[in-house]
N, C-alpha and C. Protein backbone atom coordinates (compact mmCIF):
# COMPACT_ATOMS: atom_id res chain seq x y z
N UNK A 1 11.64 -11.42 7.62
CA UNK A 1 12.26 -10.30 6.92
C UNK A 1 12.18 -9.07 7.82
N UNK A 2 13.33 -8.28 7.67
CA UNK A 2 13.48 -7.46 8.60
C UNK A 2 12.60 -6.16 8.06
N UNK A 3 11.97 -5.09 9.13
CA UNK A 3 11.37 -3.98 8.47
C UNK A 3 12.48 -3.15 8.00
N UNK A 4 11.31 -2.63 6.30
CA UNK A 4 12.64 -1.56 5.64
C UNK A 4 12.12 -0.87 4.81
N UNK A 5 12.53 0.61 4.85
CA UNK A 5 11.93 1.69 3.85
C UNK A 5 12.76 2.02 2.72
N UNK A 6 12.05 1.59 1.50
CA UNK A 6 13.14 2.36 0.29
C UNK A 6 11.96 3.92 -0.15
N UNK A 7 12.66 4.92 -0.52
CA UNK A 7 11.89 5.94 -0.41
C UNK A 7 13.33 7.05 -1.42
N UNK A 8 12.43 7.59 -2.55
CA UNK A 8 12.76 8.83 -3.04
C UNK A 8 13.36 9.61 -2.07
N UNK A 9 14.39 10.56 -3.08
CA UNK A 9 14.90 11.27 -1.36
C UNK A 9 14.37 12.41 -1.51
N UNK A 10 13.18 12.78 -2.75
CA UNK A 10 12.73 14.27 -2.46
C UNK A 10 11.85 14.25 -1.38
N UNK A 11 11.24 12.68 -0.86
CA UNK A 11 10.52 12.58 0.40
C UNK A 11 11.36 12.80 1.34
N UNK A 12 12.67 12.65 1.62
CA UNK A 12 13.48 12.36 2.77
C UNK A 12 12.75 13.45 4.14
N UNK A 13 12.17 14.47 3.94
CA UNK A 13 12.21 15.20 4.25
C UNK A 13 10.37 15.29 5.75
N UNK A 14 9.81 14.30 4.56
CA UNK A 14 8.67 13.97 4.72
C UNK A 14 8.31 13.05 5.97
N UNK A 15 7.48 13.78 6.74
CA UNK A 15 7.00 12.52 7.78
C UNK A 15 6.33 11.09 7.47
N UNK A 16 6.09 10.08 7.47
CA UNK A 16 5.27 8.78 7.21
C UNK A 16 4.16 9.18 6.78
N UNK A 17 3.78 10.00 8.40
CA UNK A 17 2.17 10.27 8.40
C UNK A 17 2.01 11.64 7.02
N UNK A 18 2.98 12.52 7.19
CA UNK A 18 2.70 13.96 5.63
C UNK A 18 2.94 13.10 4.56
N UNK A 19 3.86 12.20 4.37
CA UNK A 19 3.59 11.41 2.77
C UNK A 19 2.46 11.12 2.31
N UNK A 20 1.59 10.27 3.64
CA UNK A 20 0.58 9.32 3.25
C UNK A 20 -1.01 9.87 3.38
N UNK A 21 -0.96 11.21 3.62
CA UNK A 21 -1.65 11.83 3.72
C UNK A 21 -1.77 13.07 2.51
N UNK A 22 -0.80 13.04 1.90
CA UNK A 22 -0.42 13.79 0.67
C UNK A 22 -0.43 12.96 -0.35
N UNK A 23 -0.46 11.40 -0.59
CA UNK A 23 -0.63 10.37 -1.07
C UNK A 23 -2.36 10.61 -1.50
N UNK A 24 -2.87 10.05 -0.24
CA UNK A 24 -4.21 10.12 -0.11
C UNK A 24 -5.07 11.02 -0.99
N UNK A 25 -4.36 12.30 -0.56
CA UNK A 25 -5.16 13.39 -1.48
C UNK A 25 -5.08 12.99 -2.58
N UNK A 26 -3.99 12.72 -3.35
CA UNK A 26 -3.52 12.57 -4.83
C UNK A 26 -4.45 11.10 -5.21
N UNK A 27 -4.63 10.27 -4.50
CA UNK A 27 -5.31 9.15 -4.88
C UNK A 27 -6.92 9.02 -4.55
N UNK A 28 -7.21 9.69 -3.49
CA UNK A 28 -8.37 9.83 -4.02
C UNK A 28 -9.28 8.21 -3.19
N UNK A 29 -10.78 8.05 -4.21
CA UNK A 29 -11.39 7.23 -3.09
C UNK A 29 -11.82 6.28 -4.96
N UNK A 30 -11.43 4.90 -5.00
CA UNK A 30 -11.66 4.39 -5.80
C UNK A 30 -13.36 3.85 -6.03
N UNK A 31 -14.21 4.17 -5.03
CA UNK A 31 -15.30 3.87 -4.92
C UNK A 31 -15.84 2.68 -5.41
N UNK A 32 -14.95 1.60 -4.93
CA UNK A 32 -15.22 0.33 -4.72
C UNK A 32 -16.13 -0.14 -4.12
N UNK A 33 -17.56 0.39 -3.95
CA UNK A 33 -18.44 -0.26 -3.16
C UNK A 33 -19.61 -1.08 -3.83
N UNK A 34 -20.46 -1.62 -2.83
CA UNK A 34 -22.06 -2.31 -3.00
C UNK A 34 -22.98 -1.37 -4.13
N UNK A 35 -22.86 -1.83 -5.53
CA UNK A 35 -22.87 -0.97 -6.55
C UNK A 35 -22.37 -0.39 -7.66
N UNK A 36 -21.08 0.15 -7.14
CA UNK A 36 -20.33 1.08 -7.67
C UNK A 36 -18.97 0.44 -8.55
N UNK A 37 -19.02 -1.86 -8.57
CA UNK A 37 -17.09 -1.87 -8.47
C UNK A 37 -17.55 -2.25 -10.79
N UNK A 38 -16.70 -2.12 -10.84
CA UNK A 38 -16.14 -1.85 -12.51
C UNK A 38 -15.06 -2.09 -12.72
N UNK A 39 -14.52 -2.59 -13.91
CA UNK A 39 -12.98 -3.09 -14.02
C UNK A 39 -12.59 -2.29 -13.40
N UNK A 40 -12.49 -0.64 -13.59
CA UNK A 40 -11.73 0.82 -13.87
C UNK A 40 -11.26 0.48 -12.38
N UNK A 41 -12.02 0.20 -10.98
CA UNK A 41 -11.35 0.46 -9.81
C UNK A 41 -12.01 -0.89 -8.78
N UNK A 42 -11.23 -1.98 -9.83
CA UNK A 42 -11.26 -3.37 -8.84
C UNK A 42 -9.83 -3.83 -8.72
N UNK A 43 -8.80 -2.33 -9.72
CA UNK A 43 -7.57 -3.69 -9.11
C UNK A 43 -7.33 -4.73 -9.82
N UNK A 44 -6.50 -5.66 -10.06
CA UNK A 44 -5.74 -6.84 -10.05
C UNK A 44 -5.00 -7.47 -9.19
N UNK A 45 -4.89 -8.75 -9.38
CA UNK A 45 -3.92 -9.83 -8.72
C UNK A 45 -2.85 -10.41 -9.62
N UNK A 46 -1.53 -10.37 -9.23
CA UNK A 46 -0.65 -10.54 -10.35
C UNK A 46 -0.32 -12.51 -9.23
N UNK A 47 -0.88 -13.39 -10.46
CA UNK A 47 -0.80 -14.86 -9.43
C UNK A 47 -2.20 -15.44 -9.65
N UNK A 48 -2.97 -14.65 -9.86
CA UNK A 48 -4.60 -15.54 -10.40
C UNK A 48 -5.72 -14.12 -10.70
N UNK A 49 -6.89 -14.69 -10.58
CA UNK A 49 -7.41 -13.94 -10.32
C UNK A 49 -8.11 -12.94 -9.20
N UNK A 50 -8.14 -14.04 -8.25
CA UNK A 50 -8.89 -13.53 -7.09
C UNK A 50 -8.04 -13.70 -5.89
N UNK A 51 -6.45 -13.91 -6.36
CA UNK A 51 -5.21 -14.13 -5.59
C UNK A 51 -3.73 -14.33 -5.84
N UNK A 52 -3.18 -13.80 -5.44
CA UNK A 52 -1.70 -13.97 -5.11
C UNK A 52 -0.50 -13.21 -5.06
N UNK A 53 0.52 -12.94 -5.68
CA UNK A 53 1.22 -12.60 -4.49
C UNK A 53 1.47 -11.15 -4.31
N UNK A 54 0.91 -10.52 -5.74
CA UNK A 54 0.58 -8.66 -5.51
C UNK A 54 -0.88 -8.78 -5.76
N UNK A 55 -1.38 -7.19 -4.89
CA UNK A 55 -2.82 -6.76 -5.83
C UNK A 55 -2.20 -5.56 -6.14
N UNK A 56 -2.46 -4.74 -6.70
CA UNK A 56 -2.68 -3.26 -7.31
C UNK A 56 -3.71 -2.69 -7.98
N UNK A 57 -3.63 -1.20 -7.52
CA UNK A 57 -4.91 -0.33 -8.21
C UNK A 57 -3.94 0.92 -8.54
N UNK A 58 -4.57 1.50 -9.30
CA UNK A 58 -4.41 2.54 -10.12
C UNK A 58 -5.48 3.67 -9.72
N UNK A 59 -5.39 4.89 -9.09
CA UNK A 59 -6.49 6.12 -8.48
C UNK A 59 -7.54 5.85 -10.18
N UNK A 60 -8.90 6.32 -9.76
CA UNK A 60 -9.92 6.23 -10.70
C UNK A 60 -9.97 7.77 -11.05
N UNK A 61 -9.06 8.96 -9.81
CA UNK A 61 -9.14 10.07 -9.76
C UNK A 61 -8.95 10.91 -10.77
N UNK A 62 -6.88 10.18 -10.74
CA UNK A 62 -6.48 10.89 -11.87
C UNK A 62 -5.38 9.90 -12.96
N UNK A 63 -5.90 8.84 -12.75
CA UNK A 63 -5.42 7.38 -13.45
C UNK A 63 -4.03 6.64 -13.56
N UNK A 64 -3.25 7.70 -12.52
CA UNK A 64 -1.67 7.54 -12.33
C UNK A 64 -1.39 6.92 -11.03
N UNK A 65 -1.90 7.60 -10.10
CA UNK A 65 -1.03 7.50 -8.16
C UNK A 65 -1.53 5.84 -8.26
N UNK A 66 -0.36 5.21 -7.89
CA UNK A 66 -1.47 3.59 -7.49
C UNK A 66 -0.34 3.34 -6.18
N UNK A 67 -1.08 1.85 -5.83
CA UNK A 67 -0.07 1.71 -5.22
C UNK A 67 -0.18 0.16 -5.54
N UNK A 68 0.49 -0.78 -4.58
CA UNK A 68 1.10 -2.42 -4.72
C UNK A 68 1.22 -2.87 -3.57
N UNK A 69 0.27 -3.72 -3.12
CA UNK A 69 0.30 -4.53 -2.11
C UNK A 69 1.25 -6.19 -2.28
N UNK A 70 1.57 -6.98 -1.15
CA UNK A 70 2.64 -7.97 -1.63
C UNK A 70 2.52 -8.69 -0.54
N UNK A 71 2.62 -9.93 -1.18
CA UNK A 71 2.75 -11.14 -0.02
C UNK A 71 1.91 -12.05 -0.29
N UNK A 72 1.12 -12.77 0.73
CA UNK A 72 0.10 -13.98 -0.20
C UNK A 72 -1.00 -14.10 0.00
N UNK A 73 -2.00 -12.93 -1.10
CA UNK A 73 -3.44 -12.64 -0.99
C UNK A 73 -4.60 -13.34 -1.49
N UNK A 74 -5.49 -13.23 -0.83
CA UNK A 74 -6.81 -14.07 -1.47
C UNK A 74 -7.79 -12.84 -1.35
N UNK A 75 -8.99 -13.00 -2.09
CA UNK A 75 -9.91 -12.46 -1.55
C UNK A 75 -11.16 -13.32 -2.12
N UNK A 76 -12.13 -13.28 -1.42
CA UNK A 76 -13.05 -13.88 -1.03
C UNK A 76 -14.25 -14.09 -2.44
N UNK A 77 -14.20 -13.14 -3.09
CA UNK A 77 -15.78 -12.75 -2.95
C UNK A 77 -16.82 -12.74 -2.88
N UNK A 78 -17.80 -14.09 -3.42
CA UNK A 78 -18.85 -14.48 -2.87
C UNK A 78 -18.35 -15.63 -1.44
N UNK A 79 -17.49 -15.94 -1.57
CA UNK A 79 -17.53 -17.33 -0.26
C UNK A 79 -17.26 -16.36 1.26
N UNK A 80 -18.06 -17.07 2.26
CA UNK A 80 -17.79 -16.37 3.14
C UNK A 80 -16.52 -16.13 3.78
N UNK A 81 -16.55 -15.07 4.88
CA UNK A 81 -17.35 -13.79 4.38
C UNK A 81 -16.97 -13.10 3.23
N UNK A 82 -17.79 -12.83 2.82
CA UNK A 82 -18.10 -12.26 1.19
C UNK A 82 -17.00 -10.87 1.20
N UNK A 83 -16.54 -11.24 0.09
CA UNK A 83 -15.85 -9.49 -0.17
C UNK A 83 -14.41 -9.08 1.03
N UNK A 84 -13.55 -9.93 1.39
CA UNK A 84 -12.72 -10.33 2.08
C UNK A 84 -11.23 -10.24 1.83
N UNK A 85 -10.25 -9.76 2.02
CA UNK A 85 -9.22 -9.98 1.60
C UNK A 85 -8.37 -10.18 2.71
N UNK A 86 -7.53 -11.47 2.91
CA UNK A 86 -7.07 -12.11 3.75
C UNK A 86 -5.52 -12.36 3.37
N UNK A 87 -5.02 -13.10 4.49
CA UNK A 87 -4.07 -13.47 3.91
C UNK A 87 -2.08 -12.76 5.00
N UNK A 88 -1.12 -12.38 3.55
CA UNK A 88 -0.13 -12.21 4.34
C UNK A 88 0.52 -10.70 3.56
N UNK A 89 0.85 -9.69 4.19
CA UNK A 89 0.66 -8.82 3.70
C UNK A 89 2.29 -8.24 4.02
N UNK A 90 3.26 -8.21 3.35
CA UNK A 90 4.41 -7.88 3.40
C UNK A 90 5.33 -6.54 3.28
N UNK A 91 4.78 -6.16 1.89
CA UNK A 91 4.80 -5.05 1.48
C UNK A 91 4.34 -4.21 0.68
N UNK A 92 4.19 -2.69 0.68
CA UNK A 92 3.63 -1.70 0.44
C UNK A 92 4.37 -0.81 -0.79
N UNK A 93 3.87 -0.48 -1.57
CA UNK A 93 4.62 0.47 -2.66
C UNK A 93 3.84 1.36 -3.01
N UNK A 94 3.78 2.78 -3.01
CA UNK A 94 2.89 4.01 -3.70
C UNK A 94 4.15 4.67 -4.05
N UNK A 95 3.22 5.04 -5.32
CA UNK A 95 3.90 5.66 -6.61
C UNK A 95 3.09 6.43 -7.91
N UNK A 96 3.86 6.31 -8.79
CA UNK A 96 2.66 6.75 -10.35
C UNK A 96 3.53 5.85 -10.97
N UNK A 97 2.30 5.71 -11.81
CA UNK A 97 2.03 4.92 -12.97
C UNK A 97 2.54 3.60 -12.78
N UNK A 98 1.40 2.34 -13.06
CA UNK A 98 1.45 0.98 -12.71
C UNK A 98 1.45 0.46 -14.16
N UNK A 99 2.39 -0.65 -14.26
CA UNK A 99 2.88 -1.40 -15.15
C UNK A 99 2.64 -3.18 -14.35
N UNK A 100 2.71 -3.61 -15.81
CA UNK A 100 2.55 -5.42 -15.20
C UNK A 100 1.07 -5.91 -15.01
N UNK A 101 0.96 -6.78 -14.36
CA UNK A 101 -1.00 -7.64 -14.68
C UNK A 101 -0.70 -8.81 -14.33
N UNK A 102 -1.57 -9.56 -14.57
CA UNK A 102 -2.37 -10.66 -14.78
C UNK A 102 -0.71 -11.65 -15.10
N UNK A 103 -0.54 -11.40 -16.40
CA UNK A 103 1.08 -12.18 -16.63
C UNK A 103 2.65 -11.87 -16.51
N UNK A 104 2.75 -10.61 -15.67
CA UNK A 104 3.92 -10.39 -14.92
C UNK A 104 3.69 -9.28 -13.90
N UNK A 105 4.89 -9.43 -13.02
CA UNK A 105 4.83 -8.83 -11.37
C UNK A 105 4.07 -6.81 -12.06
N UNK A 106 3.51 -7.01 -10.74
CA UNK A 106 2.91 -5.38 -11.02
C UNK A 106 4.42 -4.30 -10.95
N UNK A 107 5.00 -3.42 -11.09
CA UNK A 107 5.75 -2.51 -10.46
C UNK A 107 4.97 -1.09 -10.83
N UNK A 108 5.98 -0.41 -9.84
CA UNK A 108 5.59 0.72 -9.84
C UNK A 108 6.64 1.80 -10.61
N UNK A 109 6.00 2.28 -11.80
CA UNK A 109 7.15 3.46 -12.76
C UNK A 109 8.06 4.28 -12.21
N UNK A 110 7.34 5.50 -11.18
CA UNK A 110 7.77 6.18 -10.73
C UNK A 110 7.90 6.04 -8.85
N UNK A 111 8.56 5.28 -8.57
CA UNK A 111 8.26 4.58 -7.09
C UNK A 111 8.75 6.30 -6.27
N UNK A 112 7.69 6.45 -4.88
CA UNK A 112 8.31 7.16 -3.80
C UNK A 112 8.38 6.40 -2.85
N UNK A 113 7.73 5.72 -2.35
CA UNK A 113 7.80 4.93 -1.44
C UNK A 113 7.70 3.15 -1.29
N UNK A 114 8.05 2.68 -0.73
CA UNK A 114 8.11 1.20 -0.63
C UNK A 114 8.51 0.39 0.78
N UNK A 115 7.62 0.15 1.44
CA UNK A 115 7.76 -0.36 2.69
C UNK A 115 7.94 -1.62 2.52
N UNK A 116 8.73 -3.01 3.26
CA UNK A 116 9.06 -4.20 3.38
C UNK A 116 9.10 -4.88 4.26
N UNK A 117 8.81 -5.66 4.49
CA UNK A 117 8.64 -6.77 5.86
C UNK A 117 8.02 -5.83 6.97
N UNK A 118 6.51 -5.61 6.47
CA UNK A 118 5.40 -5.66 7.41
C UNK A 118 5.13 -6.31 8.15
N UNK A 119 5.39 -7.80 8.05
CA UNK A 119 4.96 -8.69 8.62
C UNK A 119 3.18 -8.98 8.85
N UNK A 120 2.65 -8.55 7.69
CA UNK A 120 0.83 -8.37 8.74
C UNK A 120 0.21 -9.70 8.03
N UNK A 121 -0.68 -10.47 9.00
CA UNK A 121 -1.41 -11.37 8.53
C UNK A 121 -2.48 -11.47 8.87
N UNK A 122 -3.91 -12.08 8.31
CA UNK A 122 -5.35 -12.21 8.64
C UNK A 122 -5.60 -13.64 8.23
N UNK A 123 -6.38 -14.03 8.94
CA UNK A 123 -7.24 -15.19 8.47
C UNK A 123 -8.46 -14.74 7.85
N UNK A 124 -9.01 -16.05 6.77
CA UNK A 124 -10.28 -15.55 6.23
C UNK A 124 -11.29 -14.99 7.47
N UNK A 125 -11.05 -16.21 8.74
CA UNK A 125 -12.36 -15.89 9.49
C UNK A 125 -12.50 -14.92 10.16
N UNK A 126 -11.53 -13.65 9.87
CA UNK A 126 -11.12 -12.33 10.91
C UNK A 126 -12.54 -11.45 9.92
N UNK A 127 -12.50 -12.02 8.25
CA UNK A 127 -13.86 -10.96 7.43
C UNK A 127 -13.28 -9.80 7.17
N UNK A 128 -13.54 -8.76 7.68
CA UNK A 128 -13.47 -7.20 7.46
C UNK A 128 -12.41 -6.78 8.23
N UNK A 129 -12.40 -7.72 9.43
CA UNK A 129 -11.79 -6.90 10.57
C UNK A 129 -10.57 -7.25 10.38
N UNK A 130 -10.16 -8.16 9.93
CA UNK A 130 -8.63 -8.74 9.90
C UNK A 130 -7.56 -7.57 8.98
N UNK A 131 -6.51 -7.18 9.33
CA UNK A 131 -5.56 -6.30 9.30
C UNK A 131 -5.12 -5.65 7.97
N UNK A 132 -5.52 -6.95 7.16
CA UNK A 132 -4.82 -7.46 5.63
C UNK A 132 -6.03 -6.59 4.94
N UNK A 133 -7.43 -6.90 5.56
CA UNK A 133 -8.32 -6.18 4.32
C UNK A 133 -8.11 -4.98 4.74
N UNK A 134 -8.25 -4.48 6.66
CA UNK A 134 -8.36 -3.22 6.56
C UNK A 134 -7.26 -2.06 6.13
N UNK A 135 -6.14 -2.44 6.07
CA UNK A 135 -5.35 -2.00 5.16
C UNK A 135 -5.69 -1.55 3.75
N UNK A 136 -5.13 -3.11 3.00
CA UNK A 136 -5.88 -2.93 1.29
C UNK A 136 -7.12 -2.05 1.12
N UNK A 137 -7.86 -2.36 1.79
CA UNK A 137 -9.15 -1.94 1.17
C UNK A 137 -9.43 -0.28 1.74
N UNK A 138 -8.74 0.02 3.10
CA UNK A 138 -8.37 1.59 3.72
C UNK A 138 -7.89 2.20 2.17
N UNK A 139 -6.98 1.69 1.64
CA UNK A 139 -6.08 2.38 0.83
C UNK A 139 -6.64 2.94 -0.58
N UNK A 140 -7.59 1.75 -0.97
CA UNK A 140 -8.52 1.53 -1.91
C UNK A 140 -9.32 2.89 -1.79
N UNK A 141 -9.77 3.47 -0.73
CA UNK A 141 -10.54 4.61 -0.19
C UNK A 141 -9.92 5.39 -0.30
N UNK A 142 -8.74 5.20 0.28
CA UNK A 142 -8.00 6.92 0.16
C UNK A 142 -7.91 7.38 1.58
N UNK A 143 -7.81 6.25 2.49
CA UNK A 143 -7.90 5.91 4.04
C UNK A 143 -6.53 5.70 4.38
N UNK A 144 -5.71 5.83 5.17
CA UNK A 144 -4.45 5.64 5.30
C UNK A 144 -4.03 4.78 6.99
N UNK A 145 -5.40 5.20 7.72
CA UNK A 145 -5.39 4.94 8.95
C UNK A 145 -5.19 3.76 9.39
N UNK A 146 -5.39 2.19 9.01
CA UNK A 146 -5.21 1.26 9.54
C UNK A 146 -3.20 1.18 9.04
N UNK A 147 -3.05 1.34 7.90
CA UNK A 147 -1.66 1.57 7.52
C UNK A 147 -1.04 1.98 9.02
N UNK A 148 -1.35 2.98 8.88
CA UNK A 148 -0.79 4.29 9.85
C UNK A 148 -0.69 3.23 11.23
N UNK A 149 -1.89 3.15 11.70
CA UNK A 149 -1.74 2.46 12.96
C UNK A 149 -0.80 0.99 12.97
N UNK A 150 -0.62 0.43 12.20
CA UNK A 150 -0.04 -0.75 11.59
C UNK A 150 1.68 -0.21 11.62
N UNK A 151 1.62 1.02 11.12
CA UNK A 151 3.07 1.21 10.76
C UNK A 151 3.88 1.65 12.50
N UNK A 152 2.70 2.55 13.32
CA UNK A 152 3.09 3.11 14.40
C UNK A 152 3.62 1.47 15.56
N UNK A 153 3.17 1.00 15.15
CA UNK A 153 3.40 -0.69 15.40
C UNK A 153 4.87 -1.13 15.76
N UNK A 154 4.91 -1.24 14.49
CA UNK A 154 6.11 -1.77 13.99
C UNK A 154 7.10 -0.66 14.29
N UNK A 155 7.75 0.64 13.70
CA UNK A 155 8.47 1.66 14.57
C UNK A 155 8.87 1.90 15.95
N UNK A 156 7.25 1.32 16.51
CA UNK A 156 7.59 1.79 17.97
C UNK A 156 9.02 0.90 18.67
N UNK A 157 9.27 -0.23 18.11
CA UNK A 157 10.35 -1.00 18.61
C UNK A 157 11.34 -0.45 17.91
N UNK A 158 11.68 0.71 17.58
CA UNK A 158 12.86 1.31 16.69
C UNK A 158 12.53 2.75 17.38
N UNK A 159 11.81 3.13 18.34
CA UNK A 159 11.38 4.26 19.08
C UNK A 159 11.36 5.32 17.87
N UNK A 160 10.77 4.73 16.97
CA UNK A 160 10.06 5.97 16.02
C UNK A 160 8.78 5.63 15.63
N UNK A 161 8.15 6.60 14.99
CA UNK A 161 6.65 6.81 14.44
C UNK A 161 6.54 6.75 13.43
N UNK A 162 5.07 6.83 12.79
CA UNK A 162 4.28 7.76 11.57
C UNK A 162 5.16 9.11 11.75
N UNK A 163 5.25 9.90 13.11
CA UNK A 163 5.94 11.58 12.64
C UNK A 163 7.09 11.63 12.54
N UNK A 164 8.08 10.48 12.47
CA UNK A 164 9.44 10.76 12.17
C UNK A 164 9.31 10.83 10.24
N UNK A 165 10.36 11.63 9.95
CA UNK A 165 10.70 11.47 8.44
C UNK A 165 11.29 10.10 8.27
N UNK A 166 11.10 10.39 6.93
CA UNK A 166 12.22 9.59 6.27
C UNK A 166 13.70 9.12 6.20
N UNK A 167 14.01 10.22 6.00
CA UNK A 167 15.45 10.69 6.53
C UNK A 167 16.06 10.21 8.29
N UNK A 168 14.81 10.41 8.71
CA UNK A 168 14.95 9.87 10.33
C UNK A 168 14.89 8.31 10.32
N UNK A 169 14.37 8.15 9.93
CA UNK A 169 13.91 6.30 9.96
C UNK A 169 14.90 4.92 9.35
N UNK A 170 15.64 6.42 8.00
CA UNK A 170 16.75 5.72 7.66
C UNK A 170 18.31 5.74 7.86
N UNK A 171 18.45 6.42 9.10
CA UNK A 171 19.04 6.53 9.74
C UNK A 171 19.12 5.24 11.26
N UNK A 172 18.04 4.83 11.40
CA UNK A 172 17.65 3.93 12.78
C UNK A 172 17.60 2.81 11.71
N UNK A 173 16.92 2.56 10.83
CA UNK A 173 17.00 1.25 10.35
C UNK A 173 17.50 0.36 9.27
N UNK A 174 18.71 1.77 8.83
CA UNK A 174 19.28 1.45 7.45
C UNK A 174 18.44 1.64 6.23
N UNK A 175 17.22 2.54 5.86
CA UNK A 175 17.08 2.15 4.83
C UNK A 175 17.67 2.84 3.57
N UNK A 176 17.27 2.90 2.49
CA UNK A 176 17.55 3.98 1.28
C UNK A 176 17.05 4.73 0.75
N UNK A 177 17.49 5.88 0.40
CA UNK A 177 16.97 6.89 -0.26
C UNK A 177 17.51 6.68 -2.04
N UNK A 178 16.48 6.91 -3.05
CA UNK A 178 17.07 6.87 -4.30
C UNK A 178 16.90 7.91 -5.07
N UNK A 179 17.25 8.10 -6.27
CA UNK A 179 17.45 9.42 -7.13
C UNK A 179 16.06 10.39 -6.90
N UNK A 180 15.80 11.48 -7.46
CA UNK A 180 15.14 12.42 -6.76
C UNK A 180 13.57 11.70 -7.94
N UNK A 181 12.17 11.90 -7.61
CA UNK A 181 11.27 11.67 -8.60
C UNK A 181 10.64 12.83 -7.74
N UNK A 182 10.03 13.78 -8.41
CA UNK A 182 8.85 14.32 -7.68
C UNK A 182 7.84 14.86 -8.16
N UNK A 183 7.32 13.99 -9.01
CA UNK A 183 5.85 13.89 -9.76
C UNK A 183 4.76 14.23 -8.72
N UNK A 184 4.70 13.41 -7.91
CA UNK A 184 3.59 13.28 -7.13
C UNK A 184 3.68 14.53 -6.06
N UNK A 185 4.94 15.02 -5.86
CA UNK A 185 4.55 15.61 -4.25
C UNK A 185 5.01 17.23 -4.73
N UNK A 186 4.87 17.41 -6.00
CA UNK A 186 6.11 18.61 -6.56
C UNK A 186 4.96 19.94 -6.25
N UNK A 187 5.42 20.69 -6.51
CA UNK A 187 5.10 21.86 -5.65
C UNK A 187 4.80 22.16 -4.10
């Protein structure tokens, strides 16, 4: 699948890297750690429980910004290595307000962004380091950086970045802009 951005056009305007960093703020750090995990900010898998073909979380911040991971996930958690999320990681969606679960596809209400054919994959035995968790689980934090570096990736063969807009990107790679939402980024 070819890479492709669908994106609000009140972002059009917006760099990769100012979305996802203005994202970040709004979402916050789900404090998923050794201790700390609780239904409120573990997420779901829409496909099982501990896998398949979306996860999603919902901010613990302010119970709206989430986002939607896609493609074909596992995660680990007691089998080694413990606490793992592996797998094939396709595409990306941040937005407000998450709909769907356990017995139908997650979406996102108010979508701004939606990235497609990432192409990223990990094996279980990559653990932590493999691409797929540090992503998901970056995002989970309120970390944007393995994304980021992931995305600067993929662009660079389209001689754009994280600092091109939107508007720029869909111009080089065809993508779309759709009706205006600007919940998340308004003022």
């Amino acid at each position: 699948m070819a890479f492709s951005v669908d994106y609000d056009s009140s972002v059009g305007s917006y760099s990769i890297h100012d979305y996802l960093a203005e994202w970040s703020a709004t979402f916050g750090d789900v404090n998923h750690t050794n201790g700390n995990v609780d239904d409120s900010n573990s997420g779901g898998f829409y496909g099982g429980s501990l896998s398949g073909s979306q996860y999603a979380i919902t901010s613990t911040a302010n119970n709206i910004t989430s986002f939607v991971a896609e493609g074909n996930l596992t995660y680990t958690l007691f089998a080694d290595p413990a606490h793992t999320l592996y797998g094939s990681l396709d595409g990306l969606s941040f937005g407000d307000g998450l709909q769907g679960g356990s017995s139908s596809p997650y979406n996102i209400q108010a979508l701004d962004v939606s990235f497609s054919g990432l192409g990223l994959s990990s094996a279980q035995s990559e653990g932590h380091d493999g691409i797929v968790h540090e992503v998901v689980y970056g995002l989970m934090s309120g970390d944007t950086s393995a994304l980021e570096t992931a995305l600067n990736g993929i662009l660079d063969q389209y001689n754009l970045s994280i600092d091109s807009t939107f508007d720029q990107i869909a111009a080089v790679v065809g993508t779309s802009a759709t009706a205006d939402h600007t919940d998340l980024l308004a003022a």
